[in-house]
C-alpha atoms as a PDB file:
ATOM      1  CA  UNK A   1      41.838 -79.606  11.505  1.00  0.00           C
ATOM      2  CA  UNK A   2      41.866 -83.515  10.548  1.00  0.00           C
ATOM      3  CA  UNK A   3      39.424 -85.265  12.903  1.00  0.00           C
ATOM      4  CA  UNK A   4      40.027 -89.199  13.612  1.00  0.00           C
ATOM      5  CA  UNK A   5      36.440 -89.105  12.122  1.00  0.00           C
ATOM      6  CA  UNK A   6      37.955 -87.887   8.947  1.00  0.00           C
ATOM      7  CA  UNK A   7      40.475 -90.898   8.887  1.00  0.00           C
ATOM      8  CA  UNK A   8      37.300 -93.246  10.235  1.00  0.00           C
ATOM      9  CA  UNK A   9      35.179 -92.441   7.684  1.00  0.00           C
ATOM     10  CA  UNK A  10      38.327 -92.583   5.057  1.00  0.00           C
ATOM     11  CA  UNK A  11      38.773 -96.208   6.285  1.00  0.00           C
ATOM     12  CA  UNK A  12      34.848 -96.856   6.069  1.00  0.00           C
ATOM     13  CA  UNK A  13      34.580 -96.149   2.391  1.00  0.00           C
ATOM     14  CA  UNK A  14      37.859 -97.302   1.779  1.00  0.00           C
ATOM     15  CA  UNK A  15      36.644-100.829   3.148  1.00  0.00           C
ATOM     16  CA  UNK A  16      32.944-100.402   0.972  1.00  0.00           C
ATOM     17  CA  UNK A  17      34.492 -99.942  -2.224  1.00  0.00           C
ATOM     18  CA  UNK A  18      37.333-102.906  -1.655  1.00  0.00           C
ATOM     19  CA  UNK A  19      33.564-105.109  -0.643  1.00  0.00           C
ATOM     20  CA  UNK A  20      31.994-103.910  -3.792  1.00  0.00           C
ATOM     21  CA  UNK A  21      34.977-104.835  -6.037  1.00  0.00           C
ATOM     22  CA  UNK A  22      35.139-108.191  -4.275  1.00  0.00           C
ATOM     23  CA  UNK A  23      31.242-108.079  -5.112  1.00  0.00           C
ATOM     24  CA  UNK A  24      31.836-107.180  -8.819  1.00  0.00           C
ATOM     25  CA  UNK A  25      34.402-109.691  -9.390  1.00  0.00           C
ATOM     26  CA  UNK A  26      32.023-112.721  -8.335  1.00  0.00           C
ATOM     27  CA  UNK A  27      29.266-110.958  -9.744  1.00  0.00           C
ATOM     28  CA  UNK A  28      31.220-111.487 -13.045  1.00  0.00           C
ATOM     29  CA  UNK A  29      32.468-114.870 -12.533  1.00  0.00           C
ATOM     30  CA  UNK A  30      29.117-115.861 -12.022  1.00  0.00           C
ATOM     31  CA  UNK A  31      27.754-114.127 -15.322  1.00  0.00           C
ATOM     32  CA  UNK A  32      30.942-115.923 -17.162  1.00  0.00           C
ATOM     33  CA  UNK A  33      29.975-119.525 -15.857  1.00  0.00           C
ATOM     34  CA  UNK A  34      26.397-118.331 -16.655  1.00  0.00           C
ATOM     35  CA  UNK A  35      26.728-117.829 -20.670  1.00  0.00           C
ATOM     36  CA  UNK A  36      29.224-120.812 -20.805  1.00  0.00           C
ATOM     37  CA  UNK A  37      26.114-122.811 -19.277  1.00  0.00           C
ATOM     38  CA  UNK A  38      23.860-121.561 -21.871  1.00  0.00           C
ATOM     39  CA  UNK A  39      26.151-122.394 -24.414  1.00  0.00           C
ATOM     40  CA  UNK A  40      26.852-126.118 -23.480  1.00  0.00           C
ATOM     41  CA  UNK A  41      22.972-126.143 -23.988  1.00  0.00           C
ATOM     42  CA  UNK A  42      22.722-124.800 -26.642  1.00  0.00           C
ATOM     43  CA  UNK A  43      25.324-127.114 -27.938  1.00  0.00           C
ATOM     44  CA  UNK A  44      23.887-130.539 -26.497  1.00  0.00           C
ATOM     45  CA  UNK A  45      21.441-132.579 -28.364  1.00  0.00           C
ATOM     46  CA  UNK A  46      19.250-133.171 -25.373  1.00  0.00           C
ATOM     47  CA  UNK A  47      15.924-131.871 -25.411  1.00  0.00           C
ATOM     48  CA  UNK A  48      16.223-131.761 -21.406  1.00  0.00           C
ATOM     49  CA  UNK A  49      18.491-131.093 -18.947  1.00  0.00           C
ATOM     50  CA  UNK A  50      18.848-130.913 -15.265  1.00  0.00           C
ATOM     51  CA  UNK A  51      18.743-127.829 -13.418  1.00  0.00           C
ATOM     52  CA  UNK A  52      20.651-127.900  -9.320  1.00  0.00           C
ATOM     53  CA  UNK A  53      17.954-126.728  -7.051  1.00  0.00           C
ATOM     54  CA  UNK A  54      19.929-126.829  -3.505  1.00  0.00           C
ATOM     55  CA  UNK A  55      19.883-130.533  -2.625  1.00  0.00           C
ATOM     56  CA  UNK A  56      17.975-131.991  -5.728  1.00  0.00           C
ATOM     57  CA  UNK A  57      18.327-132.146  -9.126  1.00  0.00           C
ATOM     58  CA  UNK A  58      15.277-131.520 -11.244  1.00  0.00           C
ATOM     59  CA  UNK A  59      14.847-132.437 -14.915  1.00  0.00           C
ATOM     60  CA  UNK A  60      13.271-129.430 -17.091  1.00  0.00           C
ATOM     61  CA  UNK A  61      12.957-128.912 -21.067  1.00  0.00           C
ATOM     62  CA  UNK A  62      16.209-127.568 -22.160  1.00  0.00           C
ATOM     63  CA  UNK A  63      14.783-124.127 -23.979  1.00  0.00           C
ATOM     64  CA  UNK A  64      13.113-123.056 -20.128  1.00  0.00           C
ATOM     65  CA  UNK A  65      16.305-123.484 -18.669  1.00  0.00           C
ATOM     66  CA  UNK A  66      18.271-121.770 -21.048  1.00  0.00           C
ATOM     67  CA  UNK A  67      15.410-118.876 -20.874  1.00  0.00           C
ATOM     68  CA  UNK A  68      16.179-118.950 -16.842  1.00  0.00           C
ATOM     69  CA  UNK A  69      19.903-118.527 -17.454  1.00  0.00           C
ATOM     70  CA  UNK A  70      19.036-115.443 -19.433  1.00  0.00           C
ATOM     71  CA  UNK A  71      16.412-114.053 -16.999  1.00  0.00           C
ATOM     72  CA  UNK A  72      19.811-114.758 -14.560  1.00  0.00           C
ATOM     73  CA  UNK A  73      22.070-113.174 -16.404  1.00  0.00           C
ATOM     74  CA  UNK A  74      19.814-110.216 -16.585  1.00  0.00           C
ATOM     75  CA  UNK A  75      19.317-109.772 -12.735  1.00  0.00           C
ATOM     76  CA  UNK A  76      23.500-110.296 -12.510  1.00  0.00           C
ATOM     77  CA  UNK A  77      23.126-107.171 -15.135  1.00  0.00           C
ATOM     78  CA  UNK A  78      21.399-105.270 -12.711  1.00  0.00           C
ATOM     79  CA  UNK A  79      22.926-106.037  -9.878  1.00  0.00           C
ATOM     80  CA  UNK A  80      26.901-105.303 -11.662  1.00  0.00           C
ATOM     81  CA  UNK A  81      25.116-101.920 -12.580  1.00  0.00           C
ATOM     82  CA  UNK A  82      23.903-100.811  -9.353  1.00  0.00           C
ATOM     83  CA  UNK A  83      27.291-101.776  -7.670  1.00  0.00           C
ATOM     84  CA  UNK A  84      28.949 -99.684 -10.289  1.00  0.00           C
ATOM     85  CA  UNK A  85      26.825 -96.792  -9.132  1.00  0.00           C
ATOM     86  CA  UNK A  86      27.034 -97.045  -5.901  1.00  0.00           C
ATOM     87  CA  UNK A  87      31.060 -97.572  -6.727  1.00  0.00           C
ATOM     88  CA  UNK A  88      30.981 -94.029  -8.405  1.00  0.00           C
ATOM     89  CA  UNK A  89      29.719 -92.145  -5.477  1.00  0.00           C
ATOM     90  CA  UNK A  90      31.687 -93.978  -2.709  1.00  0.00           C
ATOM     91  CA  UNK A  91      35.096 -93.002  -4.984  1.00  0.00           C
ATOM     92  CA  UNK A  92      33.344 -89.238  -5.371  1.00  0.00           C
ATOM     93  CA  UNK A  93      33.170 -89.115  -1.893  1.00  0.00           C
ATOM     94  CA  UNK A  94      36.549 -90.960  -0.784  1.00  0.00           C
ATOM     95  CA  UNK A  95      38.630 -88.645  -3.330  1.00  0.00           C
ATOM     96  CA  UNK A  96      36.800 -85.225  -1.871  1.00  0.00           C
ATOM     97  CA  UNK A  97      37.482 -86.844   1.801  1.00  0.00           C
ATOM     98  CA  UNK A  98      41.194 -87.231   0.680  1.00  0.00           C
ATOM     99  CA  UNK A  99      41.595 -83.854  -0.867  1.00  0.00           C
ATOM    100  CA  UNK A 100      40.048 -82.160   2.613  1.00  0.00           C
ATOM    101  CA  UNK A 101      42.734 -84.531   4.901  1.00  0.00           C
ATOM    102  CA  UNK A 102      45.710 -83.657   2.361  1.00  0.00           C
ATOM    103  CA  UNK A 103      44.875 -80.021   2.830  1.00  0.00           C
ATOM    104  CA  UNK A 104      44.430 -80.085   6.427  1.00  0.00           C
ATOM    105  CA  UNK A 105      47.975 -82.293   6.666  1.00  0.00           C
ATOM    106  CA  UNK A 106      49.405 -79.564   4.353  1.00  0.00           C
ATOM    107  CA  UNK A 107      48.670 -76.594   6.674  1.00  0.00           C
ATOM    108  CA  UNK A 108      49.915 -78.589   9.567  1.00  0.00           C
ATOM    109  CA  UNK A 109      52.581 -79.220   7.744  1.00  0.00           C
ATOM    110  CA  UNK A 110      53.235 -75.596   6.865  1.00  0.00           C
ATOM    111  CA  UNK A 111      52.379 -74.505  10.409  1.00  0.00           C
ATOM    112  CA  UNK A 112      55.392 -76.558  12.044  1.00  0.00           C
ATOM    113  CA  UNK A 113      58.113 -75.466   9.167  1.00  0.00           C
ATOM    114  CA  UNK A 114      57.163 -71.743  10.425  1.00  0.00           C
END
């Protein structure tokens, strides 16, 4: 029999993986500005540049911030990566849930033709 904890737990990993999609998509925005940022430096003449820090701007040498973007892009790596995992097993778990709840609605379904 379908429990409304079946159909809670549907809508709870339903709701994660929409939340890690939403995460993935700025995740990858953010690597996209990321490169184009390393590339403008990499194009500029400058031997420095200045690097946002919240409320202040600081001047640094142009190769460390271009080595900080990378080390950035890196952790954004890792972090895309780990969402996609945790993606994987949230859809393993939300297409097994949905395969229990259309069997259960199939046998209720079959029980009221009878």
């Amino acid at each position: 029999m379908v429990s409304n904890d079946d159909f809670a737990i549907y809508n709870q990993y339903s709701t994660q993986l929409s939340n890690i999609n939403a995460q993935k998509t700025q995740i990858r925005m953010l690597q996209d500005s990321t490169k184009n940022a390393i590339e403008e430096l990499k194009q500029s003449k400058e031997d420095h540049a200045f690097k946002n820090l919240g409320f202040v701007l600081l001047k640094v040498e142009k190769s460390k911030l271009i080595k900080d973007l990378e080390a950035e892009i890196e952790t954004l790596n890792i972090r895309l990566k780990t969402l996609e995992r945790s993606e994987d097993v949230i859809t393993k778990k939300l297409k097994e849930l949905q395969a229990k709840l259309d069997a259960e609605m199939a046998k209720q379904n079959t029980k009221k033709e009878e």
